[in-house]
PDB file of N, CA and C in Angstrom:
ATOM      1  N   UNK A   1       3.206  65.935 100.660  1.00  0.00           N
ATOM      2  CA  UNK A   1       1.842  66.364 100.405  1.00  0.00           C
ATOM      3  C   UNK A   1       1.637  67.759 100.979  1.00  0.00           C
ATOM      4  N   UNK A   2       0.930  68.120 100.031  1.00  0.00           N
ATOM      5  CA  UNK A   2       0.765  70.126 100.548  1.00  0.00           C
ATOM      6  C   UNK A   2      -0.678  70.207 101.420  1.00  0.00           C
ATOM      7  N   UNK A   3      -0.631  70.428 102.905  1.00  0.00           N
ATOM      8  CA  UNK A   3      -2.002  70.258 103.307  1.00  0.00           C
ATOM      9  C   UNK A   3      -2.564  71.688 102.922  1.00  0.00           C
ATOM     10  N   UNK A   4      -3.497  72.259 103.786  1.00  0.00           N
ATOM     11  CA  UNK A   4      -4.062  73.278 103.924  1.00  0.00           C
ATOM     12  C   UNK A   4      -3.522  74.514 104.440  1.00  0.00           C
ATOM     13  N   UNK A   5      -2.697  74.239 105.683  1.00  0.00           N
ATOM     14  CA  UNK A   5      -1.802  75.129 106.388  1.00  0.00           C
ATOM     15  C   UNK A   5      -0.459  75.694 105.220  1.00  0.00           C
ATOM     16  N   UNK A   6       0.096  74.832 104.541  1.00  0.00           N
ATOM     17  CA  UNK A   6       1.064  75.213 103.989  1.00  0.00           C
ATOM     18  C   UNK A   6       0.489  75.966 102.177  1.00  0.00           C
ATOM     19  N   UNK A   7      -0.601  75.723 102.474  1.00  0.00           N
ATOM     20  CA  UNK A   7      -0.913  76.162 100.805  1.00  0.00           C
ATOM     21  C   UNK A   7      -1.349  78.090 101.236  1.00  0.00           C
ATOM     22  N   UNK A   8      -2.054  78.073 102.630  1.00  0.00           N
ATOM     23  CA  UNK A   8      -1.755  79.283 102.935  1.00  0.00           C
ATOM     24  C   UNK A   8      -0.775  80.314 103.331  1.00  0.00           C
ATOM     25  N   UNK A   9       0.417  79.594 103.299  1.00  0.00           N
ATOM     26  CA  UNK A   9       1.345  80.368 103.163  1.00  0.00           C
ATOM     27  C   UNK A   9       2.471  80.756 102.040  1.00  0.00           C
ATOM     28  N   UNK A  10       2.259  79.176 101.170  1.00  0.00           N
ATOM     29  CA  UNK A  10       3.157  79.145 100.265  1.00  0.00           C
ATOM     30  C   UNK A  10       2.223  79.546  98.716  1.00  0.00           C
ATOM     31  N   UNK A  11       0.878  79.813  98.488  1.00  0.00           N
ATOM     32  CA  UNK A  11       0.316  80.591  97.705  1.00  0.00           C
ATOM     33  C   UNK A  11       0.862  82.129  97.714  1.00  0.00           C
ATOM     34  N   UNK A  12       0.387  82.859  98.730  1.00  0.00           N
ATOM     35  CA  UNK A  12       0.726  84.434  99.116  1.00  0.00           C
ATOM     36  C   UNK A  12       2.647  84.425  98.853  1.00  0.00           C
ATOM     37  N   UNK A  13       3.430  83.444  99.090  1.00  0.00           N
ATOM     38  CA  UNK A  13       4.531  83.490  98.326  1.00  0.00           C
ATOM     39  C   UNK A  13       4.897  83.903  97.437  1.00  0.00           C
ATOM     40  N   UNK A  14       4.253  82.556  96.722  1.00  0.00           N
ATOM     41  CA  UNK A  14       4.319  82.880  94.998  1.00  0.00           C
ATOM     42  C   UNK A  14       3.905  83.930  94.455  1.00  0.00           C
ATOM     43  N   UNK A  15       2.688  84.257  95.039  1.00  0.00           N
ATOM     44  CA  UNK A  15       1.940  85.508  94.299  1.00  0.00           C
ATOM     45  C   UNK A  15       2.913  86.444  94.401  1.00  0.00           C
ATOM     46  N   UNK A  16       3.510  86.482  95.368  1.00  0.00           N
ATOM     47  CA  UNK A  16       4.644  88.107  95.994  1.00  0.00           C
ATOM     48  C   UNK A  16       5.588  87.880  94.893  1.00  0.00           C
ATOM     49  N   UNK A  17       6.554  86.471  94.713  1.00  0.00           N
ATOM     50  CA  UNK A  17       7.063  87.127  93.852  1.00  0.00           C
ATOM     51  C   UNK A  17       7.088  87.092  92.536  1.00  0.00           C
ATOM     52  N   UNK A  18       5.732  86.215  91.988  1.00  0.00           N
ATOM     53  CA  UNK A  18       5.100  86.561  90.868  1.00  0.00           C
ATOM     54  C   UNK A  18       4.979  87.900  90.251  1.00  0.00           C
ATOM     55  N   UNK A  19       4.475  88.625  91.422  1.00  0.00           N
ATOM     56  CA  UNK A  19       4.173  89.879  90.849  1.00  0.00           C
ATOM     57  C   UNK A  19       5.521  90.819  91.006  1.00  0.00           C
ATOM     58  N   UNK A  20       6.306  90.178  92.150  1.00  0.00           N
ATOM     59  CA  UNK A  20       7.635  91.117  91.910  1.00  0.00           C
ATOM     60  C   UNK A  20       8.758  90.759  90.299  1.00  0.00           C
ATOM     61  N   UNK A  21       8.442  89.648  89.746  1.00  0.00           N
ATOM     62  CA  UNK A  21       9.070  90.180  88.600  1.00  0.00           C
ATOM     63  C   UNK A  21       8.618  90.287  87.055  1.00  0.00           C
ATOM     64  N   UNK A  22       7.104  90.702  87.797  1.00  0.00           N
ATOM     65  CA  UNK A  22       6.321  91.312  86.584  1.00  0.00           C
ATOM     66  C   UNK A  22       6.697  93.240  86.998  1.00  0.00           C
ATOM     67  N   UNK A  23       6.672  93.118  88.166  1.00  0.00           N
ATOM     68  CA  UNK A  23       7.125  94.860  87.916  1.00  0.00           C
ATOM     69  C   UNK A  23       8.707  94.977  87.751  1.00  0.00           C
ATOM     70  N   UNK A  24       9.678  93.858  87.708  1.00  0.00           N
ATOM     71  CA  UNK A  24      11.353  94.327  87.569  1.00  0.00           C
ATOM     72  C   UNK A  24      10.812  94.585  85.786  1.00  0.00           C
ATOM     73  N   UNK A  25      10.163  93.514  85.062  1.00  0.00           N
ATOM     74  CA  UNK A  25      10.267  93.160  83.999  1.00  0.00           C
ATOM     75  C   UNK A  25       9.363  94.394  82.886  1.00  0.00           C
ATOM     76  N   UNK A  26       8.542  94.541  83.612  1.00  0.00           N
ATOM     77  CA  UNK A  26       7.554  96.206  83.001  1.00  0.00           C
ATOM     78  C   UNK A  26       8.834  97.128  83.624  1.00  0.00           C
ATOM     79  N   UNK A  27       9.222  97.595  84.676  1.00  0.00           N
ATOM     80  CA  UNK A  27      10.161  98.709  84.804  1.00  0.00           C
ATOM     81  C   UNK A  27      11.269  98.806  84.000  1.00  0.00           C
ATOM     82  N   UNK A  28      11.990  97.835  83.577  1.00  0.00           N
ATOM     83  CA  UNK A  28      13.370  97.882  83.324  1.00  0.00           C
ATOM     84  C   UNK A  28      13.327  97.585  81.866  1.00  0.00           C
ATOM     85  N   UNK A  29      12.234  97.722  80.961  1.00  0.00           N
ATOM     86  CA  UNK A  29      12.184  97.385  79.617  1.00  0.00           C
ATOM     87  C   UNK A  29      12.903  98.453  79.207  1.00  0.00           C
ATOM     88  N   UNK A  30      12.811  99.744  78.590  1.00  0.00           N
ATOM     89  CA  UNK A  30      13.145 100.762  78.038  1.00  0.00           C
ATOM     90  C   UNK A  30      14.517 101.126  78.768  1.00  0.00           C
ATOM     91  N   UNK A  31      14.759 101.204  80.458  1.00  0.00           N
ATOM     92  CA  UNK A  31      16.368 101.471  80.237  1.00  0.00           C
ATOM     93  C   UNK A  31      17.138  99.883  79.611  1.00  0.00           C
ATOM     94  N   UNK A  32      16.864  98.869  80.276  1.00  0.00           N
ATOM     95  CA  UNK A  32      17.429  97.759  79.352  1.00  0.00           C
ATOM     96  C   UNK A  32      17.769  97.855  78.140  1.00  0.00           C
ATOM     97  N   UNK A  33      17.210  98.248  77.015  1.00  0.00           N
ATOM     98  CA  UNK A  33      16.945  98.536  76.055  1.00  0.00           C
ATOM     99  C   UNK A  33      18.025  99.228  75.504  1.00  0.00           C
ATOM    100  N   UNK A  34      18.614 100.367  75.889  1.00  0.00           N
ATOM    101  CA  UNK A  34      19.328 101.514  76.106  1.00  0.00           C
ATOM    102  C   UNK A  34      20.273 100.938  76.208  1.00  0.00           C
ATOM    103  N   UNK A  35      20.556 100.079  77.556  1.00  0.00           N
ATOM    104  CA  UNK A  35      22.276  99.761  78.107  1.00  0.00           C
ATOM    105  C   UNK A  35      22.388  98.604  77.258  1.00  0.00           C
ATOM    106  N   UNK A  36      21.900  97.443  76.914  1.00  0.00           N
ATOM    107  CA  UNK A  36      22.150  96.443  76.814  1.00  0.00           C
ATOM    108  C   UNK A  36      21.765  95.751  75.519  1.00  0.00           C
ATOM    109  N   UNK A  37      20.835  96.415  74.529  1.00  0.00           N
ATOM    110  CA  UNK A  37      19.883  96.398  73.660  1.00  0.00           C
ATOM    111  C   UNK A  37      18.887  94.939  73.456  1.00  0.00           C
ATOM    112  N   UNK A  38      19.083  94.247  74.871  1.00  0.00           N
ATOM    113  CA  UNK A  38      17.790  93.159  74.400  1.00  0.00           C
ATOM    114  C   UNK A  38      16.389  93.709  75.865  1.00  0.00           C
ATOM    115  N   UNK A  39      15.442  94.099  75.622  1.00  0.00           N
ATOM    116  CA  UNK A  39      14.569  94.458  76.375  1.00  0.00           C
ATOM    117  C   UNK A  39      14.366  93.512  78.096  1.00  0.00           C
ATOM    118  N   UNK A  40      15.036  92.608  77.787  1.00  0.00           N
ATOM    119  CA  UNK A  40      14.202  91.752  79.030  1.00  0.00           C
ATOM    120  C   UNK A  40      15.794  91.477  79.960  1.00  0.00           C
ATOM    121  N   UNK A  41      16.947  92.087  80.194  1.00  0.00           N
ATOM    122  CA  UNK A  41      18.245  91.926  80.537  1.00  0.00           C
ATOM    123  C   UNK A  41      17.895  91.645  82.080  1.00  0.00           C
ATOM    124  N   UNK A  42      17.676  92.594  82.359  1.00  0.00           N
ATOM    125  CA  UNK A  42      17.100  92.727  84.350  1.00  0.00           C
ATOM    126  C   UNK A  42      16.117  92.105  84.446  1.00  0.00           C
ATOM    127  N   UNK A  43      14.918  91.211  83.626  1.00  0.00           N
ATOM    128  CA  UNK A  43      14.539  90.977  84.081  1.00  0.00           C
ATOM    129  C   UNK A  43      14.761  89.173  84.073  1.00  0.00           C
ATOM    130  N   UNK A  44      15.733  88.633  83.238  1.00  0.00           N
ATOM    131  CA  UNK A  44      16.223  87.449  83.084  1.00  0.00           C
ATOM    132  C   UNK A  44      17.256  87.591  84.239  1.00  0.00           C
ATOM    133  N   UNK A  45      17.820  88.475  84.499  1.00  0.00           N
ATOM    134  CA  UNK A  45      18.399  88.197  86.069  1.00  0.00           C
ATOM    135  C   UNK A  45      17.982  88.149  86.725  1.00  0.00           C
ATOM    136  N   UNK A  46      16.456  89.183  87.217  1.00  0.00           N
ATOM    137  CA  UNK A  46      15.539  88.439  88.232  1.00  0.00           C
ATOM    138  C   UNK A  46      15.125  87.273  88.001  1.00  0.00           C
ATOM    139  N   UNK A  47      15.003  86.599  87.167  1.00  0.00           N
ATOM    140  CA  UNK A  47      14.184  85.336  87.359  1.00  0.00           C
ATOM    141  C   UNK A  47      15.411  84.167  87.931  1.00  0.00           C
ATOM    142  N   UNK A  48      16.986  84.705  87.468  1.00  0.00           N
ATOM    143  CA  UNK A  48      18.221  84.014  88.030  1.00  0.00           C
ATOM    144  C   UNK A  48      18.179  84.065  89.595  1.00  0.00           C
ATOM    145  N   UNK A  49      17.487  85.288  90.084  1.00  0.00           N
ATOM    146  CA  UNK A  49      17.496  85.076  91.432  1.00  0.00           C
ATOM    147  C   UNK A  49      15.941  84.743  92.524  1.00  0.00           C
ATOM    148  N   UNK A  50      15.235  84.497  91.525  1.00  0.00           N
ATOM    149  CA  UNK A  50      14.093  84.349  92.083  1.00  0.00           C
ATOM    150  C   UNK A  50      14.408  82.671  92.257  1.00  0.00           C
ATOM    151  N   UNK A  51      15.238  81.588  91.018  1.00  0.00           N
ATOM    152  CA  UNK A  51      14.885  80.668  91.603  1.00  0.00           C
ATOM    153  C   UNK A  51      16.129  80.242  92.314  1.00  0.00           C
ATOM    154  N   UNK A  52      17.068  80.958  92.472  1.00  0.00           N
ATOM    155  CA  UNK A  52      17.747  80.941  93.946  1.00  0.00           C
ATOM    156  C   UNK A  52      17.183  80.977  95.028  1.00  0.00           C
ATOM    157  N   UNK A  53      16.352  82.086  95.096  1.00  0.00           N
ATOM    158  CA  UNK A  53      15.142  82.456  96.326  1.00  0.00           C
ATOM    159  C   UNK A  53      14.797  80.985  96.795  1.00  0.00           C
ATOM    160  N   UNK A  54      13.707  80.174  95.913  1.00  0.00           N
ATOM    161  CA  UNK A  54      13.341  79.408  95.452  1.00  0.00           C
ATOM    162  C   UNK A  54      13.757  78.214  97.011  1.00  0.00           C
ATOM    163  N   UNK A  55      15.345  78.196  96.076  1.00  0.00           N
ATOM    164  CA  UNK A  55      16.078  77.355  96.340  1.00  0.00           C
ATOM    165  C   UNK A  55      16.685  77.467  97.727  1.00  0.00           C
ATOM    166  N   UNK A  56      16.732  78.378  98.046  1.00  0.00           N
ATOM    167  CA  UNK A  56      16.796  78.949  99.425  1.00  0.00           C
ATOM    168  C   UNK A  56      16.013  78.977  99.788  1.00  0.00           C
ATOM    169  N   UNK A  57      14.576  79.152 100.157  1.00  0.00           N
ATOM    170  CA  UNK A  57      13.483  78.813 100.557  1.00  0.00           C
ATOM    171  C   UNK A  57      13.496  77.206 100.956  1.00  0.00           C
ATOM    172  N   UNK A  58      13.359  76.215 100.228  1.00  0.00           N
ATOM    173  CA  UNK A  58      13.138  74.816 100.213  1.00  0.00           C
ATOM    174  C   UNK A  58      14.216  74.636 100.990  1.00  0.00           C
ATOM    175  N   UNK A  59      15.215  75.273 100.938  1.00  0.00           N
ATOM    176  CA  UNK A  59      16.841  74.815 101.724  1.00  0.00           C
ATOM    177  C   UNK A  59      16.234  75.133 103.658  1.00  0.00           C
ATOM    178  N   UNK A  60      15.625  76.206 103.440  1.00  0.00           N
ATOM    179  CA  UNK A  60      15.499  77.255 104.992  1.00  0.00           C
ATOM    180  C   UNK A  60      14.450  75.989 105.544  1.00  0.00           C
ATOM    181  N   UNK A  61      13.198  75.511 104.563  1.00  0.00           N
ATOM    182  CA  UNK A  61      12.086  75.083 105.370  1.00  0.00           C
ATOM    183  C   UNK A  61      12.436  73.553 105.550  1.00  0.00           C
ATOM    184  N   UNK A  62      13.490  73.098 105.118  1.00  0.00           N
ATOM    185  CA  UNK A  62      13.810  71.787 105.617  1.00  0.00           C
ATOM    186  C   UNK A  62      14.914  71.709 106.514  1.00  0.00           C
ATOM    187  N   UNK A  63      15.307  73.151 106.896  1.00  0.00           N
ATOM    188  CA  UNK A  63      15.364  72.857 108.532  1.00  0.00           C
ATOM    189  C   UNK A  63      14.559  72.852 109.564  1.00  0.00           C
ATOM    190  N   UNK A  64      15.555  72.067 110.375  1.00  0.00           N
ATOM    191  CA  UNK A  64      14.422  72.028 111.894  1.00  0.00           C
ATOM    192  C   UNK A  64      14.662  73.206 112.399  1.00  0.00           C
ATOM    193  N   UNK A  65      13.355  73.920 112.744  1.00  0.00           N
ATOM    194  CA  UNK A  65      12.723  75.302 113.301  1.00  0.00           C
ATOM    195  C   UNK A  65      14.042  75.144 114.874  1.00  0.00           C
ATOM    196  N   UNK A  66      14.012  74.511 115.166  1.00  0.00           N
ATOM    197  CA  UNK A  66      14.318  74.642 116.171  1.00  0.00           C
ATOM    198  C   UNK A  66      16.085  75.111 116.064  1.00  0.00           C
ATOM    199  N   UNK A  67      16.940  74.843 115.360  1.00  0.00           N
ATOM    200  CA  UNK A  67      17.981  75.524 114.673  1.00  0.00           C
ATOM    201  C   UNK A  67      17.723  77.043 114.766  1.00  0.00           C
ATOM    202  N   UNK A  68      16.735  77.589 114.640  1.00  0.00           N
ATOM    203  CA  UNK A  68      16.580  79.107 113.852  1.00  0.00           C
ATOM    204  C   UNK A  68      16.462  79.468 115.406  1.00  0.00           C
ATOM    205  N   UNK A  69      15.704  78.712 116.033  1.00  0.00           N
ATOM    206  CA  UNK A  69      15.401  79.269 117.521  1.00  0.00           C
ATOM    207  C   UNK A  69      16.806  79.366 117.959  1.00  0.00           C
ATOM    208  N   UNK A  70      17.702  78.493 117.922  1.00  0.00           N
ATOM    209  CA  UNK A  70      18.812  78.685 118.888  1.00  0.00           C
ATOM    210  C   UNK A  70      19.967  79.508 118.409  1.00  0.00           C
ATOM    211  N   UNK A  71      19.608  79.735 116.869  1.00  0.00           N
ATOM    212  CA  UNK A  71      20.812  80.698 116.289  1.00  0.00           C
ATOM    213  C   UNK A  71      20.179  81.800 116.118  1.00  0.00           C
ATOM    214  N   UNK A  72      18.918  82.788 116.580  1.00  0.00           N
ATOM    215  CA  UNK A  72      18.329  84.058 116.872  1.00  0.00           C
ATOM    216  C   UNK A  72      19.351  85.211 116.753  1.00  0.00           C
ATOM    217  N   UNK A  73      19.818  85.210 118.079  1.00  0.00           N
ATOM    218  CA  UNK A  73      20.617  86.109 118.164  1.00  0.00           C
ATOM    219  C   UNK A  73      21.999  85.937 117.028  1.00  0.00           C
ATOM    220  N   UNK A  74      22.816  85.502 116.613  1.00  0.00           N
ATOM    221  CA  UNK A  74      23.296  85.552 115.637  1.00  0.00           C
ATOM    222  C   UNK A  74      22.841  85.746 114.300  1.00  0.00           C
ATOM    223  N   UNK A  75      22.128  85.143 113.892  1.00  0.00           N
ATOM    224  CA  UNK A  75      21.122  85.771 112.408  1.00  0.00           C
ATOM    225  C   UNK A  75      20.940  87.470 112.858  1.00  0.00           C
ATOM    226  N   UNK A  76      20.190  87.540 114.132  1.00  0.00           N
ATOM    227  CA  UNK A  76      20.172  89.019 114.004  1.00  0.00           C
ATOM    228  C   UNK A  76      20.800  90.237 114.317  1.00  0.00           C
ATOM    229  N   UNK A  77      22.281  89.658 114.902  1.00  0.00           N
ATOM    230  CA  UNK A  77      23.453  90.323 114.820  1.00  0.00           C
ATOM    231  C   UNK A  77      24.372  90.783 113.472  1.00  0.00           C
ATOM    232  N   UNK A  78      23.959  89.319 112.491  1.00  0.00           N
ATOM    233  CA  UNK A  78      24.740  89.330 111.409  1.00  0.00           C
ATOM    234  C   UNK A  78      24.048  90.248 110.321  1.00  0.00           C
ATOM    235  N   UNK A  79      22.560  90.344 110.527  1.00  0.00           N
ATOM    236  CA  UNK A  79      22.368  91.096 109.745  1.00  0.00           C
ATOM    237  C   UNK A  79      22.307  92.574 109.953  1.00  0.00           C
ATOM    238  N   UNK A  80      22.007  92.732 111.394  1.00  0.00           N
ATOM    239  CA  UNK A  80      22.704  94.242 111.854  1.00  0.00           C
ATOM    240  C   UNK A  80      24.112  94.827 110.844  1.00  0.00           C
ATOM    241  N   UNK A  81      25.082  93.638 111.003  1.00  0.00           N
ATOM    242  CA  UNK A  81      25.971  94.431 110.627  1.00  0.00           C
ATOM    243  C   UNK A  81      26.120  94.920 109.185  1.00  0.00           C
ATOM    244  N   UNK A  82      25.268  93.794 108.523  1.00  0.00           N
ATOM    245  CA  UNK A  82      25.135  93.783 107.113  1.00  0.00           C
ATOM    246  C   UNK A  82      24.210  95.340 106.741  1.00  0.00           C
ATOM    247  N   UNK A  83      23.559  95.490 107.361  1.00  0.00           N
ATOM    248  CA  UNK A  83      22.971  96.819 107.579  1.00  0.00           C
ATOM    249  C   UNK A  83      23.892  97.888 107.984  1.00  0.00           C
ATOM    250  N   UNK A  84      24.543  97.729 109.170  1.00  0.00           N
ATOM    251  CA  UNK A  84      25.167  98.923 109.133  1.00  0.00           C
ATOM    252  C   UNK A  84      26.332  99.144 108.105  1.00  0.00           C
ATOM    253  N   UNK A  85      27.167  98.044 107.343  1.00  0.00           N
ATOM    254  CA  UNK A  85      27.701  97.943 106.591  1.00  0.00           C
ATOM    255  C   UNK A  85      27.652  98.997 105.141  1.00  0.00           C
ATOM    256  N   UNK A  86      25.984  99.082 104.988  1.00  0.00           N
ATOM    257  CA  UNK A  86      25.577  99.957 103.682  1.00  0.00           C
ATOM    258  C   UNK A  86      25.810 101.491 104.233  1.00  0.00           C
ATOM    259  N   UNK A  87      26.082 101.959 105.583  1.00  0.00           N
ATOM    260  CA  UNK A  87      26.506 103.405 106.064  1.00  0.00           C
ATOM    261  C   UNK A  87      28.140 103.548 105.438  1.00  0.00           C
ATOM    262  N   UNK A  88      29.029 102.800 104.885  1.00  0.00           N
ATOM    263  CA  UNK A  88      30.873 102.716 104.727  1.00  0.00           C
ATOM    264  C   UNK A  88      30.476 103.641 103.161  1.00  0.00           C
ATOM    265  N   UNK A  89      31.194 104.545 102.677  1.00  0.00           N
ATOM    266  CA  UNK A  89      31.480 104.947 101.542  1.00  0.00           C
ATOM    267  C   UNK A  89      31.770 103.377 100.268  1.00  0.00           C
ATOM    268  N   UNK A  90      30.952 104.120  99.554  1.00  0.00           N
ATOM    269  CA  UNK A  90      31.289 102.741  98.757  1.00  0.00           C
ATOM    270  C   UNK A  90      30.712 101.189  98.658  1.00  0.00           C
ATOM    271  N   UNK A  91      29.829 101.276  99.693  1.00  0.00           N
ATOM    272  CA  UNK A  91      29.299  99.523  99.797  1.00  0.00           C
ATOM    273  C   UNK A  91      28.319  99.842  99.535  1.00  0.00           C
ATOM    274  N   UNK A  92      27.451  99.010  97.959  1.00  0.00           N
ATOM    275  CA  UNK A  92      26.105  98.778  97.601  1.00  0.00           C
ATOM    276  C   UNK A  92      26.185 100.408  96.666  1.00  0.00           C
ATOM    277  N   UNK A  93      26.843 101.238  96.564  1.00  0.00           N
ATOM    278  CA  UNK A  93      26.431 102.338  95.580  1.00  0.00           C
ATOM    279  C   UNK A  93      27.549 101.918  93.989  1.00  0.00           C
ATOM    280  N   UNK A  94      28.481 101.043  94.232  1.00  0.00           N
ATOM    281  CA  UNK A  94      28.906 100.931  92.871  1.00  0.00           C
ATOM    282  C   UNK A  94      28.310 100.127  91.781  1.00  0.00           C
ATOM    283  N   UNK A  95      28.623 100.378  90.499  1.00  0.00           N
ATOM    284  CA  UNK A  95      27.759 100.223  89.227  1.00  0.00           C
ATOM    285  C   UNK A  95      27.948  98.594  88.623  1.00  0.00           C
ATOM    286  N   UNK A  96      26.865  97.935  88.392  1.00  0.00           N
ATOM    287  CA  UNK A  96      27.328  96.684  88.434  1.00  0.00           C
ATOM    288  C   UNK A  96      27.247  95.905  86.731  1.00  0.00           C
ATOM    289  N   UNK A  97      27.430  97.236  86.253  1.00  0.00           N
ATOM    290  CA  UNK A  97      27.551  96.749  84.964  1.00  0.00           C
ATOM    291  C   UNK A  97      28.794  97.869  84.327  1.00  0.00           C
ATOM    292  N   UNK A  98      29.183  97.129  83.519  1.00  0.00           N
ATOM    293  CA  UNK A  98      30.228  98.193  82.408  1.00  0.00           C
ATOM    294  C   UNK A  98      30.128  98.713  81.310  1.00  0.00           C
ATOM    295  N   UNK A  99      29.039  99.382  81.137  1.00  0.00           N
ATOM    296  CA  UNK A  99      28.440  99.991  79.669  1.00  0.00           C
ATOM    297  C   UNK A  99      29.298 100.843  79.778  1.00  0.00           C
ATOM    298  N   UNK A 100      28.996 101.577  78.337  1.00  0.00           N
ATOM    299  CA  UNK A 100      29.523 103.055  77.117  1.00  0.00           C
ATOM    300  C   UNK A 100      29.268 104.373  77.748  1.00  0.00           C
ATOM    301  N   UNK A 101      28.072 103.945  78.328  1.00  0.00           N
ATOM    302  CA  UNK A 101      27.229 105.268  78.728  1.00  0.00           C
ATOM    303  C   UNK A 101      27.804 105.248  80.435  1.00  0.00           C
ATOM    304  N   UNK A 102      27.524 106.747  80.645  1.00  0.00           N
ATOM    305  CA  UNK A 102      27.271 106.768  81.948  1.00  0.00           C
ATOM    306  C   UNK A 102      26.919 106.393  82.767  1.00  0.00           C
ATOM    307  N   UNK A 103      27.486 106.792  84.440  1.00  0.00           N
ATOM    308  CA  UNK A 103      26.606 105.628  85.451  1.00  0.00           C
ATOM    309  C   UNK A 103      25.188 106.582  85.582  1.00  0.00           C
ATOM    310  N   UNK A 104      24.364 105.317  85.603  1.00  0.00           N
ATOM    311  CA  UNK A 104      22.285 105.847  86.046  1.00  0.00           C
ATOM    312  C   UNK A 104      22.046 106.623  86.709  1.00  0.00           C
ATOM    313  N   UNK A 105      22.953 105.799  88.046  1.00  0.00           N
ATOM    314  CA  UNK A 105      22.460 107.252  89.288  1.00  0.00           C
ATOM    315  C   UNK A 105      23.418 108.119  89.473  1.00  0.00           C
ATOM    316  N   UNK A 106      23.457 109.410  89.924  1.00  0.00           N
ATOM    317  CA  UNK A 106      24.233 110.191  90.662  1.00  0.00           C
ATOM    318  C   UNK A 106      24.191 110.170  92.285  1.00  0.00           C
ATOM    319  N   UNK A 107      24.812 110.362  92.779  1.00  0.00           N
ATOM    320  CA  UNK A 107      25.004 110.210  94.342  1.00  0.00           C
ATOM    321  C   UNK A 107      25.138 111.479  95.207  1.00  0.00           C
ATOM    322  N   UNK A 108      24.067 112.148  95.440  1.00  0.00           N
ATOM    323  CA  UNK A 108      24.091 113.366  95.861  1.00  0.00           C
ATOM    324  C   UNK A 108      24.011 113.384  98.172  1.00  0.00           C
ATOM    325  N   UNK A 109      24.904 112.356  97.701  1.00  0.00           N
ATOM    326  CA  UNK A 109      25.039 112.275  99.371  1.00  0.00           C
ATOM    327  C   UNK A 109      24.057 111.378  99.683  1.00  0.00           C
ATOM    328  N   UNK A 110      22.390 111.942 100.618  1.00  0.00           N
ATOM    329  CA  UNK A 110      21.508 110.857 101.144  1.00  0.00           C
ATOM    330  C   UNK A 110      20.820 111.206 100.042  1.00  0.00           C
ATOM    331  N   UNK A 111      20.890 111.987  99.138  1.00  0.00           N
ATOM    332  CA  UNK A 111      19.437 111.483  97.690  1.00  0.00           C
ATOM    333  C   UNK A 111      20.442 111.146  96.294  1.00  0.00           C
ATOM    334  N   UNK A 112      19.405 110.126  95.964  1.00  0.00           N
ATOM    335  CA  UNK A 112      20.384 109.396  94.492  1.00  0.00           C
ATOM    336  C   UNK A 112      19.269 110.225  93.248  1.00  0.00           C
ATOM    337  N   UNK A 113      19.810 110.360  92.350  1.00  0.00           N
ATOM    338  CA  UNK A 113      19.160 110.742  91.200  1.00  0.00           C
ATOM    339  C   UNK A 113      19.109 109.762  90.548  1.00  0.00           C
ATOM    340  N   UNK A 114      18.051 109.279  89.779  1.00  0.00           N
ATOM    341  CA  UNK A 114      17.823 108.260  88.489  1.00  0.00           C
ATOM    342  C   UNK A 114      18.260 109.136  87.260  1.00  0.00           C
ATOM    343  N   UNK A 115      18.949 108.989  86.265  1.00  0.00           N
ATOM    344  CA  UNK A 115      18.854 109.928  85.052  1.00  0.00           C
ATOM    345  C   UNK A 115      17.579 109.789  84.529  1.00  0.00           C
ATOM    346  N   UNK A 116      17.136 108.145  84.414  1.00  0.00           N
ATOM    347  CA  UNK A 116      16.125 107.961  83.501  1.00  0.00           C
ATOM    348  C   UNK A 116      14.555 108.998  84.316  1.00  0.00           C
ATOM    349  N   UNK A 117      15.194 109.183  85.564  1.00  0.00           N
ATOM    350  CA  UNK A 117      13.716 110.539  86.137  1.00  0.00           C
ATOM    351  C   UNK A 117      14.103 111.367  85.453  1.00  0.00           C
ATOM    352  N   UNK A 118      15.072 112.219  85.037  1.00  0.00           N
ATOM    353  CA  UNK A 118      15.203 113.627  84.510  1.00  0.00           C
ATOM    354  C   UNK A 118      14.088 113.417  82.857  1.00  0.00           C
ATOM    355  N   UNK A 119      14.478 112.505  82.850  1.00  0.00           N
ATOM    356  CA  UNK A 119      13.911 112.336  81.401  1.00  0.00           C
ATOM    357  C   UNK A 119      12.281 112.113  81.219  1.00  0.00           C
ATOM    358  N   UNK A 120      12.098 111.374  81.927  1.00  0.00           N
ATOM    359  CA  UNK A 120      10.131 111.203  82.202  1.00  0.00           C
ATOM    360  C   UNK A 120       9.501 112.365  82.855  1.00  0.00           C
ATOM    361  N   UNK A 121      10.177 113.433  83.248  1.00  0.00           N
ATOM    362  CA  UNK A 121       9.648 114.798  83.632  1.00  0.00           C
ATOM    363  C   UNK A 121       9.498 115.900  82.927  1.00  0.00           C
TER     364      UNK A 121
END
């Protein structure tokens, strides 16, 4: 049963990522379009990982809290490294699809170029 306490947190949820893949799904129409030719490509993969989220969510809240308390410092070691990890040449900047066309971004060191910006300007 969903009391009161949990509907205030698990409403503002949904809404978040309700609305996060109404903007993957408005953003990514027209390059989709381009690479892949069915309009909604990125955004049928977000919805592949939203109900992973989902599913990971329901997985996280049926543990006992008290687990999270005693593994703290490890969760936030591991994700340190996972963070510093994205500083290595090469981790998180390669292209995760294999189209005809060129890769999207360019990699100008610490600024990335979108092509599809050159073009809306």
């Amino acid at each position: 049963m969903i009391d009161r306490n949990n509907i205030l947190i698990v409403l503002p949820y949904f809404s978040l990522l309700f609305i996060g893949l109404v903007m993957v799904a408005s953003s990514s129409i027209f390059i989709s379009e381009d690479i892949y030719g069915t309009p909604f490509h990125f955004a049928s993969r977000q919805i592949i990982f939203f109900i992973i989220g989902v599913f990971a969510t329901i997985i996280a809240l049926s543990m006992p809290s008290n687990l999270f308390l005693t593994l703290d410092w490890a969760i936030l070691i591991g994700s340190l490294l996972l963070l510093i990890a994205l500083f290595f040449p090469g981790v998180g900047t390669e292209p995760h699809c294999k189209s005809p066309q060129p890769r999207a971004h360019r990699d100008l060191g610490q600024w990335q170029q979108v092509s599809s910006d050159l073009r809306r300007r």
